[in-house]
N, C-alpha and C. Protein backbone atom coordinates (compact mmCIF):
# COMPACT_ATOMS: atom_id res chain seq x y z
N UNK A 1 39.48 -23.66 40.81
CA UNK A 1 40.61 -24.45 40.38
C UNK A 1 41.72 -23.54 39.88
N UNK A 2 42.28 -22.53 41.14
CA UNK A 2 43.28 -21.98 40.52
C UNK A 2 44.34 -22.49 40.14
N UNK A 3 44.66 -23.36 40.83
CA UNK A 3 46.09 -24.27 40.30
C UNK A 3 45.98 -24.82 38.32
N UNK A 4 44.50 -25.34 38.45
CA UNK A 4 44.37 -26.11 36.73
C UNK A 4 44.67 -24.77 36.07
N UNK A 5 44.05 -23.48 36.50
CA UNK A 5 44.04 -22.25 35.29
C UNK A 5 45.37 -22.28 34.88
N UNK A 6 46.52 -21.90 36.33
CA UNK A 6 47.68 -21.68 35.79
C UNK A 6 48.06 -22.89 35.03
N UNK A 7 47.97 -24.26 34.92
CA UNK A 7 48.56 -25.48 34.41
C UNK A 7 47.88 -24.99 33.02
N UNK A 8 46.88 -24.61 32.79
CA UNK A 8 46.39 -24.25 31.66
C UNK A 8 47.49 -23.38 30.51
N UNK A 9 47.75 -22.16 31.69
CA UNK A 9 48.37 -21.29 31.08
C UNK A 9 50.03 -21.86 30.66
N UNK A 10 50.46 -22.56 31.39
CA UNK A 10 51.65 -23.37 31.21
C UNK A 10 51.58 -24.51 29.97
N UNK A 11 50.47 -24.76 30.17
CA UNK A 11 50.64 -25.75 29.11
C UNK A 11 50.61 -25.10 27.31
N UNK A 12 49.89 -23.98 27.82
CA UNK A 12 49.38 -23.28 26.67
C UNK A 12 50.78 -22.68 25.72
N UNK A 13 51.34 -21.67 26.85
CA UNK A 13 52.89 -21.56 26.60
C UNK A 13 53.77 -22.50 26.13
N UNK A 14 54.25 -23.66 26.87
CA UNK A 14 54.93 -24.71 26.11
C UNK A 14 54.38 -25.09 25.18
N UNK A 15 53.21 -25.21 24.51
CA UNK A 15 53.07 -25.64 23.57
C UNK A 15 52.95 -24.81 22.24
N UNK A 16 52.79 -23.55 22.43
CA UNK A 16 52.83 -22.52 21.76
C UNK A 16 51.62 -22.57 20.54
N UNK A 17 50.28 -22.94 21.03
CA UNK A 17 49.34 -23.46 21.15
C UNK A 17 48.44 -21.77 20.78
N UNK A 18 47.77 -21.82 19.64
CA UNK A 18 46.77 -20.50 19.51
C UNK A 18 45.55 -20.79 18.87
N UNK A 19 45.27 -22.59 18.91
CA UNK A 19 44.21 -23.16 18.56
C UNK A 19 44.41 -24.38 19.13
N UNK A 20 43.09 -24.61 19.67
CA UNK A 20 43.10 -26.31 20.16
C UNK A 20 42.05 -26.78 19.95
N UNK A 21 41.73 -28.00 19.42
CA UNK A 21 40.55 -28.80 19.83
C UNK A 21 39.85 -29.32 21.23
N UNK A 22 38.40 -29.05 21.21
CA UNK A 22 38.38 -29.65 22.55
C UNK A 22 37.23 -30.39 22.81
N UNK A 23 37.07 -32.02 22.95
CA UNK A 23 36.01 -33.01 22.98
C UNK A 23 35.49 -33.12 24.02
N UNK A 24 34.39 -32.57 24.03
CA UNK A 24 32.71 -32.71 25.58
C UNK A 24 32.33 -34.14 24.83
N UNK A 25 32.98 -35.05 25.83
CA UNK A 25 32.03 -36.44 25.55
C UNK A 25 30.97 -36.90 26.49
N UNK A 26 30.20 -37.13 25.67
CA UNK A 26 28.35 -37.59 26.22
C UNK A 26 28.32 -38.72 26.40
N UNK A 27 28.98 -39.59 27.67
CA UNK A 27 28.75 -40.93 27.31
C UNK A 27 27.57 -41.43 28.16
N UNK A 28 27.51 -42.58 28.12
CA UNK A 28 26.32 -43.26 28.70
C UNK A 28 27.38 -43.94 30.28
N UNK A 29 26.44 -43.71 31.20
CA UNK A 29 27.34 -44.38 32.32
C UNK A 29 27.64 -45.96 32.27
N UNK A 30 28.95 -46.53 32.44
CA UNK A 30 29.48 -47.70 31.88
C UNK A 30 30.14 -48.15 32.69
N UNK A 31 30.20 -49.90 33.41
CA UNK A 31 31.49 -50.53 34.08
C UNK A 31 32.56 -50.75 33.18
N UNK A 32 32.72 -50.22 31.85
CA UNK A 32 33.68 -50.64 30.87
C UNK A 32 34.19 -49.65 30.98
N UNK A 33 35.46 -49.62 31.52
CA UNK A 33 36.84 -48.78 31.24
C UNK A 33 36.72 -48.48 30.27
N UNK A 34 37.29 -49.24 29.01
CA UNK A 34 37.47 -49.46 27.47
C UNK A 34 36.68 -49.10 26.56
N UNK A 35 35.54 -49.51 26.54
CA UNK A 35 34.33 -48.16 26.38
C UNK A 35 34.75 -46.74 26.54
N UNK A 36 34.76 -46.32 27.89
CA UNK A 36 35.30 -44.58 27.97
C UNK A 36 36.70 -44.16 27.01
N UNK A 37 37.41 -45.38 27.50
CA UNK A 37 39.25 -44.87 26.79
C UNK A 37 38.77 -45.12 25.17
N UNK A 38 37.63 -45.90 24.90
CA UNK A 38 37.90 -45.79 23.58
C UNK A 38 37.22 -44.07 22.90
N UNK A 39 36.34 -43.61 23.80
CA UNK A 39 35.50 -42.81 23.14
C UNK A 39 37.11 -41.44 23.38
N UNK A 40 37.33 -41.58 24.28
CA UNK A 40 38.62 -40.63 24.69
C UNK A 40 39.62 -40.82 23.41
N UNK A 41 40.03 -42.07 22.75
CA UNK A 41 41.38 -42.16 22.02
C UNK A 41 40.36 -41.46 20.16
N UNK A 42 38.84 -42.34 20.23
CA UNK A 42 38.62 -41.24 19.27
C UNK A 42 38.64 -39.60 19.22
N UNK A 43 38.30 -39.02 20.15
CA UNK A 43 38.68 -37.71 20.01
C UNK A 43 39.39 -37.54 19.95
N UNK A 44 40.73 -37.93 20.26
CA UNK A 44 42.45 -37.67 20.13
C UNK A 44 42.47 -37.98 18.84
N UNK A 45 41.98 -38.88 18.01
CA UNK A 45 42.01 -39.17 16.61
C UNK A 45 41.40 -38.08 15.77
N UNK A 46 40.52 -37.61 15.87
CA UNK A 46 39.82 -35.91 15.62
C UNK A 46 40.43 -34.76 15.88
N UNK A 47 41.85 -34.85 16.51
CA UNK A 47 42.63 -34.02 16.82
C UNK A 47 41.86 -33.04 18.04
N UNK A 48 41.34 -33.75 19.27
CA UNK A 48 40.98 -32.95 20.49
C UNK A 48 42.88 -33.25 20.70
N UNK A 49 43.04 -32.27 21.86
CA UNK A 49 43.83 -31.71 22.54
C UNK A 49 43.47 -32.13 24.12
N UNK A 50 41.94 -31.57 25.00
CA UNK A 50 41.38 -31.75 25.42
C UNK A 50 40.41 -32.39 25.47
N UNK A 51 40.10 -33.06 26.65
CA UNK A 51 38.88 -34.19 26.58
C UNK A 51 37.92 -33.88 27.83
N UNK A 52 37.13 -33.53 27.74
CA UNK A 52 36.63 -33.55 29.09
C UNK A 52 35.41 -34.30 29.44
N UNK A 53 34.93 -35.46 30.51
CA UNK A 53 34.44 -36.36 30.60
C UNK A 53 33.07 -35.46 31.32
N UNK A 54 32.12 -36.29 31.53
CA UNK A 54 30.48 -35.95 32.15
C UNK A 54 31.09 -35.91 33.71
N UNK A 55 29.85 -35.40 34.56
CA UNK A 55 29.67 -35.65 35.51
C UNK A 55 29.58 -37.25 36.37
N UNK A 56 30.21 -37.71 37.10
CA UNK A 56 30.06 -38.83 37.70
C UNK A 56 30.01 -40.24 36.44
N UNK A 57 30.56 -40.26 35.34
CA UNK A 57 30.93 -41.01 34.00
C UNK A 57 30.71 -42.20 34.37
N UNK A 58 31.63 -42.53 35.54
CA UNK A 58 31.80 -43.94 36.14
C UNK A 58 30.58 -44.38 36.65
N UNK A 59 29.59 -44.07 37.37
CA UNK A 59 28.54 -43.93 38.53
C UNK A 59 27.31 -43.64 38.30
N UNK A 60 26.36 -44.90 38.20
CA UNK A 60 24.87 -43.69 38.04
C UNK A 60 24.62 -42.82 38.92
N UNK A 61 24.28 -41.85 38.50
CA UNK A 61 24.06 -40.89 39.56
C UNK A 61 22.59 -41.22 40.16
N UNK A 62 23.14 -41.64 41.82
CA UNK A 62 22.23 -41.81 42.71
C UNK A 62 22.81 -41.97 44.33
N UNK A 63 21.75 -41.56 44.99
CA UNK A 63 22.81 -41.67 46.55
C UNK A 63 23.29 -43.10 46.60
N UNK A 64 22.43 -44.16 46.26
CA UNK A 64 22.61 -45.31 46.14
C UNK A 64 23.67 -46.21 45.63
N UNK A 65 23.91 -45.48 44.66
CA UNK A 65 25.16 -45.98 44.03
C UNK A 65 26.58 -45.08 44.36
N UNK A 66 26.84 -43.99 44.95
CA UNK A 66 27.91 -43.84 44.84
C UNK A 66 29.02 -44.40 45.75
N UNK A 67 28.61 -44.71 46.77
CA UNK A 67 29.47 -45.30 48.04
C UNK A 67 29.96 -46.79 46.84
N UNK A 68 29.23 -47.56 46.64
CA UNK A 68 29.70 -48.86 45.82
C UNK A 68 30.26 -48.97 44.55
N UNK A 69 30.84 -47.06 44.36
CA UNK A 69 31.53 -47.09 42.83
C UNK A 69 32.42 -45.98 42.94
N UNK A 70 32.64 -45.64 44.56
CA UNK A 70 33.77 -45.17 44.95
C UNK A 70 34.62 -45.59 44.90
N UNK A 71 35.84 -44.90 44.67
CA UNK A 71 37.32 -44.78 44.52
C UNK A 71 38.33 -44.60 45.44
N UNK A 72 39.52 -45.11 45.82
CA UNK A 72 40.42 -44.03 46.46
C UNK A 72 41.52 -43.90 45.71
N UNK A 73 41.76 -42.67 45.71
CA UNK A 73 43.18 -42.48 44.27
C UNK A 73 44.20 -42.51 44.87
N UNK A 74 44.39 -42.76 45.90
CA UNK A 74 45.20 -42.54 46.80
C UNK A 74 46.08 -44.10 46.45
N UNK A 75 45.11 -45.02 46.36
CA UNK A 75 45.29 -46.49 45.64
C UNK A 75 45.48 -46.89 44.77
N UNK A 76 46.12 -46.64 43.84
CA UNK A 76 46.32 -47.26 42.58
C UNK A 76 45.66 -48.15 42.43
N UNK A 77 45.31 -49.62 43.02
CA UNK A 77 44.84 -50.64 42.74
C UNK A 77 43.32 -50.65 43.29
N UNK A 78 42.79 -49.25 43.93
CA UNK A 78 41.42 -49.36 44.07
C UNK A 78 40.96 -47.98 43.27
N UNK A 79 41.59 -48.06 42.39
CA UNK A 79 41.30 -46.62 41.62
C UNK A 79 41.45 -46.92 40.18
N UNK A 80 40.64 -47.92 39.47
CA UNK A 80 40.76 -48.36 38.23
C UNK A 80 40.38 -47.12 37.04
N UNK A 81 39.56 -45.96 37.63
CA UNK A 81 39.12 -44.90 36.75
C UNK A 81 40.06 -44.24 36.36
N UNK A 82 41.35 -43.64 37.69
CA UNK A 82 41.82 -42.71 37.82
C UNK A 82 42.95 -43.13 37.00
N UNK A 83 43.47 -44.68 36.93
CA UNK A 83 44.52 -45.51 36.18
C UNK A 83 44.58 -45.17 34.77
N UNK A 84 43.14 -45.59 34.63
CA UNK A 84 42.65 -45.35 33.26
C UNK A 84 42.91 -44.08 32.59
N UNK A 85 42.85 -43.15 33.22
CA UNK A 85 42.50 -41.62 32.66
C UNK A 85 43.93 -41.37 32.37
N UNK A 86 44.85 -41.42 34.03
CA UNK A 86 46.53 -41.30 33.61
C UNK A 86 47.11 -42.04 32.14
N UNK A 87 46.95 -43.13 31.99
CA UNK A 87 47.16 -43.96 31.04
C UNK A 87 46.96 -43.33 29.74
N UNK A 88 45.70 -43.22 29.55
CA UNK A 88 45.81 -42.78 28.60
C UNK A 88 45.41 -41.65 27.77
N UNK A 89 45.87 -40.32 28.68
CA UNK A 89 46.71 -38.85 29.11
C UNK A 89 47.88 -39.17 28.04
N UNK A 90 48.43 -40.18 29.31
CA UNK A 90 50.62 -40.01 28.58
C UNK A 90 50.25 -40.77 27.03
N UNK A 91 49.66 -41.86 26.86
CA UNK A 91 49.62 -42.83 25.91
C UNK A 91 49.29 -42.18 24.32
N UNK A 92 47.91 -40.69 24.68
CA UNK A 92 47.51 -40.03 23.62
C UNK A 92 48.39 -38.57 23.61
N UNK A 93 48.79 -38.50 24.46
CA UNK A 93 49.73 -36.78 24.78
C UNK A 93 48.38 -35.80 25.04
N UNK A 94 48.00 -36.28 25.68
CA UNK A 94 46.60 -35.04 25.73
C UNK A 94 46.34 -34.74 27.15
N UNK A 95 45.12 -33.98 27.46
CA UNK A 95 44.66 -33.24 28.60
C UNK A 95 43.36 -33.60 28.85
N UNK A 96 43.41 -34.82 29.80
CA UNK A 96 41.93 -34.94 29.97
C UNK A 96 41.43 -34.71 31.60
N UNK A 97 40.22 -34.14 31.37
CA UNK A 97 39.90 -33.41 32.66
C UNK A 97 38.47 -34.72 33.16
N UNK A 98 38.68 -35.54 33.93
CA UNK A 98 37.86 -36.81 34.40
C UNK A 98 36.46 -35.70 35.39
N UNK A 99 35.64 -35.16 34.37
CA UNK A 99 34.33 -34.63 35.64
C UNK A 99 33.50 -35.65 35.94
N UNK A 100 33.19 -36.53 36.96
CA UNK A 100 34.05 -36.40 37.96
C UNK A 100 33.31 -38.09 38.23
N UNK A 101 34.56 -38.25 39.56
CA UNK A 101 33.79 -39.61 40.01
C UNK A 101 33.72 -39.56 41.41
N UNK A 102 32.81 -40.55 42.12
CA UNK A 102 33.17 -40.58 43.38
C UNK A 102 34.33 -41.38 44.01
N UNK A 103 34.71 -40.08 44.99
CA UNK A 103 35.83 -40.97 45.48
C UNK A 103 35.88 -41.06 46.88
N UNK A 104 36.45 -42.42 47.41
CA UNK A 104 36.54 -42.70 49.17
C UNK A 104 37.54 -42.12 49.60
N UNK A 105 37.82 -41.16 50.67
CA UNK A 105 38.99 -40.24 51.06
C UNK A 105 38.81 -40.35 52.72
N UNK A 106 39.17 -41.32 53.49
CA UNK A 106 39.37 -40.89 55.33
C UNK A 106 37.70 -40.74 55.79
N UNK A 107 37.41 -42.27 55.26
CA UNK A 107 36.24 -42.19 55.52
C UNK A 107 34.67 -41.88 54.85
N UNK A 108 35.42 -40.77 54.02
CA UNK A 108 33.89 -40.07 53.44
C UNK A 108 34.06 -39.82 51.76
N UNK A 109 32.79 -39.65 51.39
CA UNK A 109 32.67 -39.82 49.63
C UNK A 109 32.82 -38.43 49.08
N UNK A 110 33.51 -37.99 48.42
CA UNK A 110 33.54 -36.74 47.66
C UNK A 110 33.32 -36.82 45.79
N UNK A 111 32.46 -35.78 45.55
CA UNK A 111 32.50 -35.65 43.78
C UNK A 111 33.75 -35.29 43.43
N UNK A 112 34.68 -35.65 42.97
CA UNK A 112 35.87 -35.63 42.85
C UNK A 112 36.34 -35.77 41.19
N UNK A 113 36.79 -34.58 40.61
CA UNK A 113 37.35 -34.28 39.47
C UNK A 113 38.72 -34.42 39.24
N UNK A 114 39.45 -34.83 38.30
CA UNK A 114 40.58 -34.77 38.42
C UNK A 114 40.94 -34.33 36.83
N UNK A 115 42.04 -33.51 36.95
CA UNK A 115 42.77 -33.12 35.42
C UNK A 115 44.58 -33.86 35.37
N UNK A 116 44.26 -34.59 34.02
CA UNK A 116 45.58 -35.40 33.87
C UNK A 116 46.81 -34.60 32.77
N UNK A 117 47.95 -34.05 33.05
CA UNK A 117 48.56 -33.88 31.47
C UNK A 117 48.77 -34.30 30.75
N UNK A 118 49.25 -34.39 29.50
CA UNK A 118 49.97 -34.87 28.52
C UNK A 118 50.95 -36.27 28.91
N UNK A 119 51.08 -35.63 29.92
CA UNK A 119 52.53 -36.83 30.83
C UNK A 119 51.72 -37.81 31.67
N UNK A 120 50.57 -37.92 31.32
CA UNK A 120 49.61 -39.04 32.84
C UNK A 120 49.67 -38.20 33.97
N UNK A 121 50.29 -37.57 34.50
CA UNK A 121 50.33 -36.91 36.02
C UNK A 121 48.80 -36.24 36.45
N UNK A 122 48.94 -36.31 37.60
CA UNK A 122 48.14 -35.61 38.12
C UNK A 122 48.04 -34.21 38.03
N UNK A 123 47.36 -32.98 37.32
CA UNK A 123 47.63 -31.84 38.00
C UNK A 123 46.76 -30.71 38.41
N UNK A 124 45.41 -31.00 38.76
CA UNK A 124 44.54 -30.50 39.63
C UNK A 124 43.57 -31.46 39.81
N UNK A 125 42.84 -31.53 41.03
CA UNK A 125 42.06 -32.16 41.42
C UNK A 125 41.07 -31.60 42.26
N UNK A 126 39.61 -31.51 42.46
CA UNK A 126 38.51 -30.94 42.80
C UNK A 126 37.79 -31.15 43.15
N UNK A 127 36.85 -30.88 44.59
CA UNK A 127 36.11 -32.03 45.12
C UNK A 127 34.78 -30.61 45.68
N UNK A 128 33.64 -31.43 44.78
CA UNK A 128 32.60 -30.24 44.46
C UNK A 128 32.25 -29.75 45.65
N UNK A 129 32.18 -28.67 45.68
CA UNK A 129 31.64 -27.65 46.98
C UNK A 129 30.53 -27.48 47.15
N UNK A 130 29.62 -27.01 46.18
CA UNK A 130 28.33 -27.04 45.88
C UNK A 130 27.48 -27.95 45.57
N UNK A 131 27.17 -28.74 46.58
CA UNK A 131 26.53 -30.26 46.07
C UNK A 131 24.93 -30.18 45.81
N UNK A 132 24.42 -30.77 44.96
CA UNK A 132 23.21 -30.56 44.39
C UNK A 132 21.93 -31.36 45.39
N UNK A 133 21.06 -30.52 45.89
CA UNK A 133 20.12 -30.59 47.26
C UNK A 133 19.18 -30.09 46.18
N UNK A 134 17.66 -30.76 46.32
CA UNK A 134 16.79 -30.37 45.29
C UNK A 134 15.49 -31.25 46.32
N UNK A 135 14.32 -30.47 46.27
CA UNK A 135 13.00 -30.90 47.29
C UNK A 135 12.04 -30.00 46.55
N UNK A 136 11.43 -30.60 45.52
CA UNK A 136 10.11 -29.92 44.67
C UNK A 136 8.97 -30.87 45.42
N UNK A 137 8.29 -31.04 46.30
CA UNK A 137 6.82 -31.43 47.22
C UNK A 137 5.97 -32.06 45.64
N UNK A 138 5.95 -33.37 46.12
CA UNK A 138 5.24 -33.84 45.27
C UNK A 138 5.90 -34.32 43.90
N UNK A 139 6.92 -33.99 43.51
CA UNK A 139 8.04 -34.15 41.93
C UNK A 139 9.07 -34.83 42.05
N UNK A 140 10.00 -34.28 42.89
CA UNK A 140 10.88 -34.76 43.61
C UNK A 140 11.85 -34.39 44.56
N UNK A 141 12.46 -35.53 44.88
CA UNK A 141 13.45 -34.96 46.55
C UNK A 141 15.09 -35.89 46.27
N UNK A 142 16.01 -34.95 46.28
CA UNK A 142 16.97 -35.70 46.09
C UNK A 142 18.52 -34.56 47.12
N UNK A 143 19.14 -35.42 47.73
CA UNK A 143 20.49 -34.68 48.45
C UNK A 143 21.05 -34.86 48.13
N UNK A 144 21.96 -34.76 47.07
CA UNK A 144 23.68 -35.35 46.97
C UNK A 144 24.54 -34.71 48.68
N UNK A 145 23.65 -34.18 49.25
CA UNK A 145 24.62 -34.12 50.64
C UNK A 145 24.22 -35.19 51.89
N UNK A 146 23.22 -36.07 51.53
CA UNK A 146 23.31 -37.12 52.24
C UNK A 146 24.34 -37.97 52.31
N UNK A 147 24.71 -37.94 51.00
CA UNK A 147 26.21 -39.38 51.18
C UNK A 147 27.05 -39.13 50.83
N UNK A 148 27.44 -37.71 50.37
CA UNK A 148 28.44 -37.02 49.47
C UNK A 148 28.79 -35.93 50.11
N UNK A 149 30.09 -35.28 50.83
CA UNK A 149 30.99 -34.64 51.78
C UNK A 149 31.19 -33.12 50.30
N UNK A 150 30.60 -32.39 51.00
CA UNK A 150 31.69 -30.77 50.33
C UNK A 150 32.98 -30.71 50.59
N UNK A 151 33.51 -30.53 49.00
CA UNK A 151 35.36 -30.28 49.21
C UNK A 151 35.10 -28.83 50.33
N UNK A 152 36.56 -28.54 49.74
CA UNK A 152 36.83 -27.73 50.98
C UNK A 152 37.13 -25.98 50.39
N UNK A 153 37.18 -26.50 48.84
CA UNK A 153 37.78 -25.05 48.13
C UNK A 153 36.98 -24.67 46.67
């Protein structure tokens, strides 16, 4: 994510910033928006700066479920996560980095991260390369590359 480093470094500069807070929230996977934005607006209340969400937040993680809790951001109106996160980015002035949800893109599902600024905008976005393939004989067997596409970078 070379693009987020430099947004990093930009943001760091304008803000003239030589301490920040920064909230790893543990949530439980949830169809409640409001739930997440609330656990997000408390850390902004704790003075995070940064927020950065779990893996797949939105989605239990399973091949099963991700096609039916896919996204396209491309949609505003089929992208209720990604709404959410912009929202309330500009609403708290903060930096929250959404790891990650699935999203529908031209067909196919990607783990898809996105980092919001201060301003709601978009300004890096990441679609996992390394998807997690695991076959222990007898324990267990699981592909996230059965239903889930490698970004590209």
């Amino acid at each position: 994510m070379k693009g987020a480093y430099q947004s990093w470094q930009l943001f760091l500069q304008l803000q003239k910033v030589t301490k920040f807070k920064i909230a790893l929230c543990q949530l439980r996977v949830t169809f409640d928006k409001c739930k997440v934005r609330k656990s997000i607006e408390d850390a902004t209340q704790k003075g995070a700066m940064l927020v950065v969400l779990p893996e797949m937040w939105n989605c239990p993680y399973s091949s099963d479920n991700f096609s039916s809790f896919a996204e396209d951001f491309n949609d505003g109106n089929a992208s209720p996560s990604f709404v959410m996160l912009s929202e309330v980015a500009r609403s708290q002035g903060i930096t929250i980095v959404g790891e990650s949800v699935p999203e529908h893109c031209g067909g196919k599902l990607y783990n898809t991260s996105c980092v919001f600024g201060a301003d709601g905008k978009l300004i890096a976005k990441h679609r996992k390369v390394h998807l997690f393939d695991i076959n222990l004989p007898g324990e267990i067997s699981f592909k996230e590359s059965d239903t889930i596409t490698a970004g590209d970078k």
